[in-house]
Each structure stands twice: as structure tokens, then as C-alpha cells.
N, C-alpha and C. Protein backbone atom coordinates (compact mmCIF):
# COMPACT_ATOMS: atom_id res chain seq x y z
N UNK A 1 3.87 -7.83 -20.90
CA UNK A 1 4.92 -7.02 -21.48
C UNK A 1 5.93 -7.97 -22.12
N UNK A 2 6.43 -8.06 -23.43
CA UNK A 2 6.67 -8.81 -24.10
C UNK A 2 8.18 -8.62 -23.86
N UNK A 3 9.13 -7.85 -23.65
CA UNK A 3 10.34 -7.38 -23.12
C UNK A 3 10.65 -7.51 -21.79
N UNK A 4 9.62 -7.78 -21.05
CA UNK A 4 10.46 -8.55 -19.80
C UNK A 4 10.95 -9.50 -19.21
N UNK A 5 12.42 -9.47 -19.32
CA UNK A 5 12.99 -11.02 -19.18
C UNK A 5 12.75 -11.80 -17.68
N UNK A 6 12.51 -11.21 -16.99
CA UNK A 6 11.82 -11.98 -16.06
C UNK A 6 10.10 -12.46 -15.89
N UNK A 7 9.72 -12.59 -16.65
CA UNK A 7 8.09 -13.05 -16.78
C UNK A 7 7.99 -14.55 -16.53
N UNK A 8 9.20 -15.27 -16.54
CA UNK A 8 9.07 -16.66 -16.72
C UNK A 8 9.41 -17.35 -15.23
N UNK A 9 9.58 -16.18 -14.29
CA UNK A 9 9.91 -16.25 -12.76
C UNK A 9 8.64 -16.12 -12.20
N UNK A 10 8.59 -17.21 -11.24
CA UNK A 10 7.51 -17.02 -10.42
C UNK A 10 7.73 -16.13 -9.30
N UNK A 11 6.49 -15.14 -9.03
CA UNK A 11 6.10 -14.07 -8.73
C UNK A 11 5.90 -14.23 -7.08
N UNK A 12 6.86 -14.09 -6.09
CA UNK A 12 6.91 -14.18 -4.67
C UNK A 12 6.20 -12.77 -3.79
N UNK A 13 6.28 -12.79 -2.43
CA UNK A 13 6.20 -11.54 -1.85
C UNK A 13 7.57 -10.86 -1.80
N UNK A 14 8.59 -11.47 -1.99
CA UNK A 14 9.87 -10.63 -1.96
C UNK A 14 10.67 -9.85 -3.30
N UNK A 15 9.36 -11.15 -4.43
CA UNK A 15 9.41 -9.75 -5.33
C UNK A 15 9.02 -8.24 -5.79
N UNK A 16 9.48 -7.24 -6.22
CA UNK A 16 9.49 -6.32 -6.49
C UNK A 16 7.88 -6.10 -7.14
N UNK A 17 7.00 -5.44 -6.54
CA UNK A 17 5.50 -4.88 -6.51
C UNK A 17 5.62 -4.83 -8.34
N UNK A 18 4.95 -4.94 -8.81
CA UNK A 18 4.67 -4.65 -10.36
C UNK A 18 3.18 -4.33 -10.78
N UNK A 19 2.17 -3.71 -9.82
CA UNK A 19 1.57 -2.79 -10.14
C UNK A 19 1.31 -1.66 -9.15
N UNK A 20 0.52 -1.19 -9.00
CA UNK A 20 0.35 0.20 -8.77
C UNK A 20 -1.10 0.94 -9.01
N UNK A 21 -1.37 1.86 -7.43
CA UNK A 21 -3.11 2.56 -7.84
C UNK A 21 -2.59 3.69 -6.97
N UNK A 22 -3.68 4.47 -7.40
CA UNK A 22 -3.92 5.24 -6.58
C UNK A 22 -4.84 5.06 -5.34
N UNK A 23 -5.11 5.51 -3.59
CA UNK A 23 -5.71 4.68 -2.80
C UNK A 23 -6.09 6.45 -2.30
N UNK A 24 -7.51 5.62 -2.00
CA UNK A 24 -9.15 7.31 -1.80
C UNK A 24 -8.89 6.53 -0.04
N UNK A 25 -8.40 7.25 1.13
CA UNK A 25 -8.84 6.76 2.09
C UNK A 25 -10.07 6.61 2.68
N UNK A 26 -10.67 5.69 3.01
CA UNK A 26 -12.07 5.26 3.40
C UNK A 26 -12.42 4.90 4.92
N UNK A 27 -13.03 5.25 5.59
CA UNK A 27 -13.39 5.26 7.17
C UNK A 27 -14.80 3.66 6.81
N UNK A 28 -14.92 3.04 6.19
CA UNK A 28 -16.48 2.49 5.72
C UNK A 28 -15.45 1.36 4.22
N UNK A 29 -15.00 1.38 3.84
CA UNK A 29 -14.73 0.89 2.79
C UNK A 29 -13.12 -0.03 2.67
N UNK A 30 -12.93 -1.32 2.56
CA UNK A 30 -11.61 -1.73 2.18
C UNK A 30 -11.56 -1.44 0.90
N UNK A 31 -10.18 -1.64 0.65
CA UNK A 31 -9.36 -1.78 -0.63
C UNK A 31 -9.70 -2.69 -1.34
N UNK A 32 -10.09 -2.68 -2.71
CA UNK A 32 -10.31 -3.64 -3.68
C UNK A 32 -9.36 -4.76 -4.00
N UNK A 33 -8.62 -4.83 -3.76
CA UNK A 33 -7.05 -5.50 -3.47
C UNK A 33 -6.09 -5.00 -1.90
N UNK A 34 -5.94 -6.49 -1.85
CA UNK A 34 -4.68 -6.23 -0.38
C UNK A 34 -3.62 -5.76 -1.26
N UNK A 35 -3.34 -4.68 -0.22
CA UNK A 35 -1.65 -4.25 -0.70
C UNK A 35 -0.06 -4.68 -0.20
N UNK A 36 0.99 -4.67 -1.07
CA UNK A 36 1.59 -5.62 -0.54
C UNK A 36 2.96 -4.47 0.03
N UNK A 37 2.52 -3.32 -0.46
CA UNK A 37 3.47 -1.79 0.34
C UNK A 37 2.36 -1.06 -0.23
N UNK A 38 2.87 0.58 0.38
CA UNK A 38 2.40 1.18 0.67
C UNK A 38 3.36 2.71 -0.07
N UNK A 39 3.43 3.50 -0.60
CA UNK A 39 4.17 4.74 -0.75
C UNK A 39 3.05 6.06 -0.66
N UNK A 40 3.91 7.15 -0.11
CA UNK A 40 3.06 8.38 0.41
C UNK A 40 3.95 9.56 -0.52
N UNK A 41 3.39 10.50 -1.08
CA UNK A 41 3.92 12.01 -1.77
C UNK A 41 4.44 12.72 -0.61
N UNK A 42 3.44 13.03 0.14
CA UNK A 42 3.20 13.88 1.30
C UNK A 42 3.76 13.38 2.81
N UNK A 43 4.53 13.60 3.74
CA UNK A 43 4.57 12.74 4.94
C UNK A 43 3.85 12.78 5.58
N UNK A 44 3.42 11.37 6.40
CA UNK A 44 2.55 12.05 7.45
C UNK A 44 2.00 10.55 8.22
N UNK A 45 1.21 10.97 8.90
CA UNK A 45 0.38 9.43 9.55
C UNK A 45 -0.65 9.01 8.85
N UNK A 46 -0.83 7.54 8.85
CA UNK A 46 -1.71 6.71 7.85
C UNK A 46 -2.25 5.40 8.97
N UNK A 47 -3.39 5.65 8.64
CA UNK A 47 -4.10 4.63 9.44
C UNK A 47 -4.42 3.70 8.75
N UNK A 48 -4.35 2.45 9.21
CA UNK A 48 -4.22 1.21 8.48
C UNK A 48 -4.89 -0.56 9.35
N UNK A 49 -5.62 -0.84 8.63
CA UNK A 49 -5.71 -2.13 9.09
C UNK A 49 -5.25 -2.82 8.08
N UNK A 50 -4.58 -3.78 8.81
CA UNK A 50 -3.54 -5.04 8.03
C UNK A 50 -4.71 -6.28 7.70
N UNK A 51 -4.23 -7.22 6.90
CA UNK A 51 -5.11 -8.54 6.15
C UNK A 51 -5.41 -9.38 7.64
N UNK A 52 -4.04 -9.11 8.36
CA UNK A 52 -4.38 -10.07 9.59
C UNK A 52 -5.51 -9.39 10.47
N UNK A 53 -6.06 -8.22 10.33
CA UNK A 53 -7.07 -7.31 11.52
C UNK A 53 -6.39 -6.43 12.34
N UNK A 54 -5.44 -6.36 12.51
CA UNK A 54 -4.68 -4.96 13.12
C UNK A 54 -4.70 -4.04 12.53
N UNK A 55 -5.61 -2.96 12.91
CA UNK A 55 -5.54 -1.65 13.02
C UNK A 55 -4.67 -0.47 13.95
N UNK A 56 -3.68 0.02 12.77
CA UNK A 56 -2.76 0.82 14.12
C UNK A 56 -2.48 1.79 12.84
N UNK A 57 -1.81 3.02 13.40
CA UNK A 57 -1.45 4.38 12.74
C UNK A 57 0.09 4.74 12.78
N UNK A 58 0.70 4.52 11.63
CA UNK A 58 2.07 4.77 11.68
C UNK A 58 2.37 5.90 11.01
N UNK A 59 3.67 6.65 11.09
CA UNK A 59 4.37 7.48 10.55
C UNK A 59 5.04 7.17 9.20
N UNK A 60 4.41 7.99 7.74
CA UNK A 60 5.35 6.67 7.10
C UNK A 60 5.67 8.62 5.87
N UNK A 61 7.16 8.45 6.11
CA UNK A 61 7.99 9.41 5.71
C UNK A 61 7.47 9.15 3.98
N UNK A 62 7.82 10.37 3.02
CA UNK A 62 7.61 10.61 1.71
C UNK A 62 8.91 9.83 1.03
N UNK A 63 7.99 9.38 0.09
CA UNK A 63 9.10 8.66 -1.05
C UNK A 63 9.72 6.93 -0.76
N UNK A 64 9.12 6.65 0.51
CA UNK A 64 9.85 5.38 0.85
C UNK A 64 9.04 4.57 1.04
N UNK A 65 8.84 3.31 0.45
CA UNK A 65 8.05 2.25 0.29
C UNK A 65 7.61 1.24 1.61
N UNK A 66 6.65 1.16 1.96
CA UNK A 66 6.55 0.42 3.25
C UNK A 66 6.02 -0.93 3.18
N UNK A 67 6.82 -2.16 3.11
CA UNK A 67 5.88 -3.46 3.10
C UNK A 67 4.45 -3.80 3.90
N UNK A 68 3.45 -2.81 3.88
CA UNK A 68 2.28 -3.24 4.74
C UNK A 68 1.18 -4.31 3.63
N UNK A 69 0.62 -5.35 4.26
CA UNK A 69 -0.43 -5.71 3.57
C UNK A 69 -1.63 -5.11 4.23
N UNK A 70 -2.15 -4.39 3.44
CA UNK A 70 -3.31 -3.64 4.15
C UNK A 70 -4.37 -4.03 3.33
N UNK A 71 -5.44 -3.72 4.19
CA UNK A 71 -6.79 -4.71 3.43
C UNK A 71 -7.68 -3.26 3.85
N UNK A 72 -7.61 -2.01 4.58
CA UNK A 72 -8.01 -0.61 4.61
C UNK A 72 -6.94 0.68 4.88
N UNK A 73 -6.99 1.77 4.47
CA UNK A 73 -6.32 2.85 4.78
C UNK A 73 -7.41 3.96 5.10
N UNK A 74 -7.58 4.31 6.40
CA UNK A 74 -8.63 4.92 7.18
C UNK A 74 -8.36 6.50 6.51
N UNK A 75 -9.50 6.76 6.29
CA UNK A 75 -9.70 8.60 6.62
C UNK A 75 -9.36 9.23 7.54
N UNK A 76 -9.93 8.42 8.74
CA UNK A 76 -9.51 9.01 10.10
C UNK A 76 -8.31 8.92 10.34
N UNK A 77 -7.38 9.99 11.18
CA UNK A 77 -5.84 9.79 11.76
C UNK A 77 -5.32 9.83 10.21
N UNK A 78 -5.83 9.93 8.60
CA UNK A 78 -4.51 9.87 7.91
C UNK A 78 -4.12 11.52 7.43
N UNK A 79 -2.97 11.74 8.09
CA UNK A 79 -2.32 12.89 7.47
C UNK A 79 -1.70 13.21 6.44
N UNK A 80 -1.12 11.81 5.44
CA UNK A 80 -0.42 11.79 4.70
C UNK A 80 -1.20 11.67 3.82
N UNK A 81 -0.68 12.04 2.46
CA UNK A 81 -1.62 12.31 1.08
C UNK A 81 -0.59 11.66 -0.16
N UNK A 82 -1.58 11.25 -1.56
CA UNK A 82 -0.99 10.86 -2.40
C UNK A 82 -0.39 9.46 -2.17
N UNK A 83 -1.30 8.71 -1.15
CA UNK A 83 -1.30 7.33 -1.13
C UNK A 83 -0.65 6.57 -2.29
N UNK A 84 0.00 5.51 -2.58
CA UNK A 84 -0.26 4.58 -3.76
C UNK A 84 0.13 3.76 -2.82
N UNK A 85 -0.59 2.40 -3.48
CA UNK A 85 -0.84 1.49 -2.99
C UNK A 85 -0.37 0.37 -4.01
N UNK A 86 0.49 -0.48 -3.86
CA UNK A 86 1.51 -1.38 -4.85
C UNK A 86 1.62 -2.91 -4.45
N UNK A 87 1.31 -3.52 -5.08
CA UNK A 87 1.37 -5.25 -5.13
C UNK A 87 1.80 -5.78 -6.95
């Protein structure tokens, strides 16, 4: 993007995510990319294994961004819908 004055900054984890997917939860399948947060439409519980191998199920409220690096977001246990998934 030729208008962004920050392009010439190197790109940390404490910077601000600059892309974005949509995420199909999978019981059998990781993520094509680790994610570096997490945002939900819908509230609800999301099952998750992290890059490090922890698998655990949190509560993660609508509209608010969650720093997880997740390397899966389970089918099973997820209540919440309209995943995106941002790094």
C-alpha cells in the first residue's frame, strides 16, 4: 500500500495485526497460518490450541480482540461464530 507511512517500520508482535481471514473451525485440521489474535461476531466459547500445544477453551466476548497465537480453533466446545483470525 503505497500511502502507508509506516511501511518503513519493522513489523513486531506488538504491532497492530495488518491482515485478516476468515477461520472454518476444524476438529482434524490447523490453521494455514498461526494467528497472532483472535476476534468473534457472536459471543461465546472457542476452543483453541496455542503454537506452544495448549489446548484450552475460553470465553471470548463479541467485538474484542484477543492476543492468542493459535495454530487450531476446534469445532468441538466452539460456541462462538464469525471467527476472524488476524496477524
Amino acid at each position: 500500500m503505497s500511502n502507508d507511512p509506516f511501511i518503513s517500520y519493522q513489523r513486531s508482535l506488538q504491532s497492530p495485526p495488518d491482515r485478516a481471514a476468515a477461520i472454518t473451525p476444524s476438529d482434524s485440521t490447523d490453521l494455514t497460518a498461526a494467528t497472532r489474535a483472535i476476534n468473534v461476531s457472536d459471543p461465546g466459547y472457542v476452543k483453541v490450541t496455542l503454537v506452544g500445544g495448549d489446548t484450552v477453551t475460553l470465553y471470548v466476548a463479541a467485538g474484542v480482540i484477543f492476543p492468542l497465537r493459535a495454530a487450531r480453533i476446534w469445532s468441538t466446545s466452539t460456541t462462538a461464530t464469525e471467527i476472524v483470525g488476524l496477524w
